[in-house]
N, C-alpha and C. Protein backbone atom coordinates (compact mmCIF):
# COMPACT_ATOMS: atom_id res chain seq x y z
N UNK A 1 98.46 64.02 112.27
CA UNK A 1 97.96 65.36 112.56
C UNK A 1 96.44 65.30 112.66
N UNK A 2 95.82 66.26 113.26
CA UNK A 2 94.49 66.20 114.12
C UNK A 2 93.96 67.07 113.13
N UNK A 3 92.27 66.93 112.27
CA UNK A 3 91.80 67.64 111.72
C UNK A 3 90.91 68.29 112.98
N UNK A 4 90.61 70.11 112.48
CA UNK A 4 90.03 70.41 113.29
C UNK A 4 88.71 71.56 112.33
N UNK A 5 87.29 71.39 112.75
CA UNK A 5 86.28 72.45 112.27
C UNK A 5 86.46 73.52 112.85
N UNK A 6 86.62 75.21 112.69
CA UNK A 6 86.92 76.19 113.60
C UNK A 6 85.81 77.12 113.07
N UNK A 7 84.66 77.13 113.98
CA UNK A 7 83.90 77.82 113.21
C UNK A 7 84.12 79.50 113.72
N UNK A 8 83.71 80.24 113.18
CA UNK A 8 83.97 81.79 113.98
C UNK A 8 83.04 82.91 113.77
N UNK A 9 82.99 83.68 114.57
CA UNK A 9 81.69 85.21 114.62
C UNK A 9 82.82 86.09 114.60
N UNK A 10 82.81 86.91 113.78
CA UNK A 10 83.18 88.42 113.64
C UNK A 10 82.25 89.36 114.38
N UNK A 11 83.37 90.05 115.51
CA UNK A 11 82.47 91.21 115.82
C UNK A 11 82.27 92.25 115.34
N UNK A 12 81.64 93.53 115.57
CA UNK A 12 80.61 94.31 114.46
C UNK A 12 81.78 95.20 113.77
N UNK A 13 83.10 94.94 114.70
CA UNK A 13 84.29 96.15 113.85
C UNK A 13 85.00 95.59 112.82
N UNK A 14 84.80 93.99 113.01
CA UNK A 14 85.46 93.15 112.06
C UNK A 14 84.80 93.16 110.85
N UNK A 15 83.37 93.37 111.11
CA UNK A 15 82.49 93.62 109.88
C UNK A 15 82.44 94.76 109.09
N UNK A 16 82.66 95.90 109.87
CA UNK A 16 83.12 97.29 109.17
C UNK A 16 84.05 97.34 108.54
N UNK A 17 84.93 96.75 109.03
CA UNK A 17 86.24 96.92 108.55
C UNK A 17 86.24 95.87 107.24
N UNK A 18 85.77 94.92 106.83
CA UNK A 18 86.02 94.28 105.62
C UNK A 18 84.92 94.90 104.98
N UNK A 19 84.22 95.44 105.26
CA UNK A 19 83.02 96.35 104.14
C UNK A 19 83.87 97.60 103.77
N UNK A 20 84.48 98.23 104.47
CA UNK A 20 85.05 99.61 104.06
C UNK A 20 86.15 99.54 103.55
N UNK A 21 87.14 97.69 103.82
CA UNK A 21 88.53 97.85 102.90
C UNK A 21 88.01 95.98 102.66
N UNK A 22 87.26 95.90 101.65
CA UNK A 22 87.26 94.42 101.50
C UNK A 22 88.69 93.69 100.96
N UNK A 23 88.80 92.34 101.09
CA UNK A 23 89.99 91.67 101.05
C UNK A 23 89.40 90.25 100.83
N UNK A 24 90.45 89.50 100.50
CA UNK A 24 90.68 87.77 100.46
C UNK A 24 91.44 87.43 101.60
N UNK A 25 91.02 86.84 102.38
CA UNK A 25 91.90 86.81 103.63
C UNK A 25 92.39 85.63 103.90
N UNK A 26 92.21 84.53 102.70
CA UNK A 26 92.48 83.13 102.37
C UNK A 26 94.26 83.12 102.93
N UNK A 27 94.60 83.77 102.18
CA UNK A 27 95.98 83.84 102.12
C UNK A 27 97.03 84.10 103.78
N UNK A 28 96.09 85.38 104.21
CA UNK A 28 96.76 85.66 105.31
C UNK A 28 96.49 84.38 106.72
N UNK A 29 94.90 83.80 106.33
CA UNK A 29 94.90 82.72 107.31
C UNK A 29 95.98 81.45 106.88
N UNK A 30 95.99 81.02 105.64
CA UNK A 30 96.96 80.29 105.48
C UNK A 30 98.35 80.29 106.21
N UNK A 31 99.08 81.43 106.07
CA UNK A 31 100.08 81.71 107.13
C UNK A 31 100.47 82.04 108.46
N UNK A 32 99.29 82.05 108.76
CA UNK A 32 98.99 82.04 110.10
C UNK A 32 99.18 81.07 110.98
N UNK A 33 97.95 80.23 110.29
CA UNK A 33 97.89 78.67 110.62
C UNK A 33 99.08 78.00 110.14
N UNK A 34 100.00 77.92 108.97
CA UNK A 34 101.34 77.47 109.13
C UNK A 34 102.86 77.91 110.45
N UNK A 35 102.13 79.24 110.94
CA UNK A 35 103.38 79.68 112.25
C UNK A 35 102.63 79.10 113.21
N UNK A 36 101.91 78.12 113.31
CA UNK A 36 101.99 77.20 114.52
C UNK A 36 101.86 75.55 113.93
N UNK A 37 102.49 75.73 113.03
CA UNK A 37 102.73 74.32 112.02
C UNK A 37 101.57 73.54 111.45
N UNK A 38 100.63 74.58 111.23
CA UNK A 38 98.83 73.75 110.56
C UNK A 38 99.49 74.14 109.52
N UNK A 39 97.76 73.65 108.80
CA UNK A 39 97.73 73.16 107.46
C UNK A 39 96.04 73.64 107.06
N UNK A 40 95.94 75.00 106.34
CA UNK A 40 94.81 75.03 105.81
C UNK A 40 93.96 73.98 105.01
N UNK A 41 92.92 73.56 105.07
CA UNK A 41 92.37 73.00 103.98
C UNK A 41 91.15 73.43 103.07
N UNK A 42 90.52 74.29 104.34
CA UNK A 42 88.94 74.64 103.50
C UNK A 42 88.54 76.16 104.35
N UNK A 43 88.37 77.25 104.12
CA UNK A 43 87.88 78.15 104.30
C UNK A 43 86.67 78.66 103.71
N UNK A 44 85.34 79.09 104.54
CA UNK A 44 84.27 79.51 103.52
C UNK A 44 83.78 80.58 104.88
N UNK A 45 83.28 81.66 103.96
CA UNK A 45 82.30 82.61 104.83
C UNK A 45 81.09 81.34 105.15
N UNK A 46 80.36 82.19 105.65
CA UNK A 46 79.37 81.46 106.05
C UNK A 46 77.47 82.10 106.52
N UNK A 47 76.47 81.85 106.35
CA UNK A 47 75.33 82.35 106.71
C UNK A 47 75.24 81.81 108.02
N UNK A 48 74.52 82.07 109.28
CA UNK A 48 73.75 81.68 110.02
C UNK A 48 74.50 82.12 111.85
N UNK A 49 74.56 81.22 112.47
CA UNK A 49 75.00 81.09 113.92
C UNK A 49 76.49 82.26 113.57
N UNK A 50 77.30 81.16 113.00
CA UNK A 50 78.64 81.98 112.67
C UNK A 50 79.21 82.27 111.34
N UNK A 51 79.92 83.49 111.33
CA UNK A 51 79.94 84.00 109.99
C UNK A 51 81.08 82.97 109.11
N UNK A 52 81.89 82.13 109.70
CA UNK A 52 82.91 81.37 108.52
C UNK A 52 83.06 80.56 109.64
N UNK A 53 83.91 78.88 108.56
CA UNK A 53 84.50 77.97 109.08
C UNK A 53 85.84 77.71 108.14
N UNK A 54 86.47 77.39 109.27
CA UNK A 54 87.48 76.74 108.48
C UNK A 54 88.01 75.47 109.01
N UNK A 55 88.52 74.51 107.74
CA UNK A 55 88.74 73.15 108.17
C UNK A 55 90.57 72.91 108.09
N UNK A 56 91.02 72.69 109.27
CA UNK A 56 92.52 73.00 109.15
C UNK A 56 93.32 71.36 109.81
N UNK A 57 94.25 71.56 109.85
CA UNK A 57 94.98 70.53 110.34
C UNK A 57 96.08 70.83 111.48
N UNK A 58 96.37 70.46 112.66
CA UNK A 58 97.34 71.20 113.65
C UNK A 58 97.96 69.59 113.66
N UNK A 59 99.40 69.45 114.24
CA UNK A 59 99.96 68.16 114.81
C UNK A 59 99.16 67.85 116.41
N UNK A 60 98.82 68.88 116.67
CA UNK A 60 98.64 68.43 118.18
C UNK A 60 97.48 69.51 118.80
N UNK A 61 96.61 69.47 119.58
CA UNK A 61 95.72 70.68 120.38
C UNK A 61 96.19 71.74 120.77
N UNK A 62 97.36 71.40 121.53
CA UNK A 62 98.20 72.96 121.75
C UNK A 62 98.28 74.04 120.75
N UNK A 63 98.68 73.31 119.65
CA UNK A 63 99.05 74.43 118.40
C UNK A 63 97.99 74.53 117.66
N UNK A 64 96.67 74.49 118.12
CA UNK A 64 95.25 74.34 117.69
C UNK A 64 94.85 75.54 118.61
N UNK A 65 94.99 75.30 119.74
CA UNK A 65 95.18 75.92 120.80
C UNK A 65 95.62 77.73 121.02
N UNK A 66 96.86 77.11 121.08
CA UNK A 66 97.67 78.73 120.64
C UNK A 66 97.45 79.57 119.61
N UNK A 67 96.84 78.92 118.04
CA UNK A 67 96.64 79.86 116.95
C UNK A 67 95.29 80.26 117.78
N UNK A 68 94.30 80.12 117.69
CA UNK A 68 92.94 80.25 118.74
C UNK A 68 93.64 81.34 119.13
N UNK A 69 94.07 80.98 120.26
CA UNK A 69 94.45 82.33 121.51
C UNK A 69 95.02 83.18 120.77
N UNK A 70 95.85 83.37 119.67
CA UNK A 70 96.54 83.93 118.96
C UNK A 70 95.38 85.37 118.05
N UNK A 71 95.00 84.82 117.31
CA UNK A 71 94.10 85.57 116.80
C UNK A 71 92.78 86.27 117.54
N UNK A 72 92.33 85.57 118.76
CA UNK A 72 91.78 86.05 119.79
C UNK A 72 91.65 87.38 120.50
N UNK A 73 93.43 87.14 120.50
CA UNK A 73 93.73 88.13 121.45
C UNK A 73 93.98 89.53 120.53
N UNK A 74 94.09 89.52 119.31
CA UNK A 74 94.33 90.56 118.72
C UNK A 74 92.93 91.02 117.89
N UNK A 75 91.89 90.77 118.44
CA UNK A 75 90.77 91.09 117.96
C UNK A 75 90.40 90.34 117.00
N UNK A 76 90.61 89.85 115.81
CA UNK A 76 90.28 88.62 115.27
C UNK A 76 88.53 87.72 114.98
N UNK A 77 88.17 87.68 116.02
CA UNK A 77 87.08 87.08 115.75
C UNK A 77 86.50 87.31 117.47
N UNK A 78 85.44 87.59 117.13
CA UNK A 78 84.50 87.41 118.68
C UNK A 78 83.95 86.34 119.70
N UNK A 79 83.87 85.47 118.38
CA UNK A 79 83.80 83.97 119.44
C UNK A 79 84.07 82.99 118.37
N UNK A 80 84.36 81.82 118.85
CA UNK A 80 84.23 80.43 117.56
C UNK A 80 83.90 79.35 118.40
N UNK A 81 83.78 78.55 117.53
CA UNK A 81 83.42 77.19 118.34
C UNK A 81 84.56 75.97 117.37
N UNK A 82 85.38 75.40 118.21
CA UNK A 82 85.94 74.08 117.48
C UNK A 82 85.77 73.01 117.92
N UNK A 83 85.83 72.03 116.80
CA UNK A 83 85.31 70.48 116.91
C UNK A 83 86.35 69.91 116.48
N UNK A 84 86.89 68.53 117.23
CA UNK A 84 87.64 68.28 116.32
C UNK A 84 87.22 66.99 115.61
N UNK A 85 87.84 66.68 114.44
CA UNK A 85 87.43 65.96 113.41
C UNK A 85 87.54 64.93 113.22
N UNK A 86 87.27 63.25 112.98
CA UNK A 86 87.88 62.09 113.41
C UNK A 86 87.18 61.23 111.71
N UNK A 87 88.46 61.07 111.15
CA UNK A 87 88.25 60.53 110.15
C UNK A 87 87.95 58.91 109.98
N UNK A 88 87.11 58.28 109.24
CA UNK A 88 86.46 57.13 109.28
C UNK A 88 87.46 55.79 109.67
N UNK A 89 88.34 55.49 109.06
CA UNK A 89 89.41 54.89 109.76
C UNK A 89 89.72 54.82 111.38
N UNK A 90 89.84 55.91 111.86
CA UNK A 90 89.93 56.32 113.02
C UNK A 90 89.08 56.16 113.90
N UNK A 91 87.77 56.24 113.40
CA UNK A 91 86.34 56.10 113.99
C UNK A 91 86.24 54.66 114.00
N UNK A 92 86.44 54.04 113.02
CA UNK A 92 86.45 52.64 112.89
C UNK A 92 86.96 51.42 113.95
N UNK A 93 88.33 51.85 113.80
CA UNK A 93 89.60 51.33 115.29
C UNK A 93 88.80 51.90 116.82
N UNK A 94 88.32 53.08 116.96
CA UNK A 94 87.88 53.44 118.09
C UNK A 94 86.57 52.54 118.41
N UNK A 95 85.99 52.24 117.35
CA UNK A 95 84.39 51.46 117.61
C UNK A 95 84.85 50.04 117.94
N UNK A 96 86.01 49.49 117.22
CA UNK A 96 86.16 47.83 117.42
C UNK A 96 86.96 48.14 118.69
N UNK A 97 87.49 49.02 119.49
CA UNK A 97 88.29 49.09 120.35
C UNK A 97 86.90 48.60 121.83
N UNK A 98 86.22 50.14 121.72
CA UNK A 98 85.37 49.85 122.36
C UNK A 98 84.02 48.51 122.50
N UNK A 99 83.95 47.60 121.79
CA UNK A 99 83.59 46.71 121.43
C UNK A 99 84.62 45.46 122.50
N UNK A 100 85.67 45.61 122.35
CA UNK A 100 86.69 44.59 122.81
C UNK A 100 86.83 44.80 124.06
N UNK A 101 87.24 46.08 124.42
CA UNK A 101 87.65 46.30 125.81
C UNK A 101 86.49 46.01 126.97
N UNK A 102 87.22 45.43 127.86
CA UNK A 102 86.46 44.74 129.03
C UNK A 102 86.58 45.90 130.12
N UNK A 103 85.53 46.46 130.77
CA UNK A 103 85.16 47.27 131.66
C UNK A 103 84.59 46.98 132.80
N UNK A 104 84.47 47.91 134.06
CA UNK A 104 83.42 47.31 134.71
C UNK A 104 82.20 48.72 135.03
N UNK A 105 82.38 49.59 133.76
CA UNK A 105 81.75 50.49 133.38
C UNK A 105 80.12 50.07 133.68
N UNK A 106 79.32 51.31 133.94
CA UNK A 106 77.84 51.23 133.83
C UNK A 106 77.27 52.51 133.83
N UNK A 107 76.17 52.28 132.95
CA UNK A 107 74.94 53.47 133.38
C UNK A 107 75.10 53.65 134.89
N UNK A 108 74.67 55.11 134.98
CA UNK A 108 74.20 55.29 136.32
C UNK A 108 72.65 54.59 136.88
N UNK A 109 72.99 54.73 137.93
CA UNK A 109 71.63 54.26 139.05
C UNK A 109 71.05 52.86 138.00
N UNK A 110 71.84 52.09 137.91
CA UNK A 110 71.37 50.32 137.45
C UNK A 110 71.97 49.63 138.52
C-alpha cells in the first residue's frame, strides 16, 4: 500500500462552521478513508499555506484518488495538495535500480 501526504485549505464556510459547532473530526476522517480501503495514520490542523495534513495509506492512486474527489465534491475542503510518500527501502531499490539500468538517456541540447 502507497503512503500518501494530503495536505488541505478549508474554505471560509468550512471555517465558520467548525467555530460555531466545533468537533474532532479524527474519527469521521478515519471512516472515510477506510470506505475506499485507506488507512489513517496521522492527522494534524495545521498553521500556514494549508490549514491540515494528513498522512494516510490507500492500496492504489485510484482509491487515493476517489476519496479526494469524494470529499471534494461535497464541499469538504477548498483545495489540497498530495504527495505521495516513498519509504527508505523503497527509495533505496529505486536508487540502485537507477544506477544499474543501461539507457541511452541524456540531458538535453549535449
Amino acid at each position: 500500500m502507497a503512503h500518501y501526504m494530503i495536505e488541505f485549505k478549508y474554505g471560509i464556510d468550512n471555517i465558520k462552521g467548525l467555530v460555531q459547532k466545533p468537533e474532532n473530526r479524527t474519527t469521521l476522517i478515519r471512516q472515510s478513508l477506510e470506505s475506499f480501503n485507506g488507512k489513517l495514520h496521522s492527522f494534524f490542523y495545521a498553521y500556514g499555506e494549508y490549514d491540515g495534513v494528513l498522512i494516510a495509506e490507500f492500496p492504489d492512486s485510484e482509491s487515493c484518488t476517489a476519496f479526494l474527489l469524494m470529499v471534494t465534491s461535497k464541499g469538504g475542503v477548498a483545495g489540497f495538495k498530495t504527495t505521495v510518500l516513498i519509504d527508505p527501502e523503497e527509495a533505496t531499490r529505486s536508487m540502485r535500480r537507477a544506477g544499474e539500468t543501461k539507457t541511452n538517456y541524456r540531458p538535453a541540447a549535449t
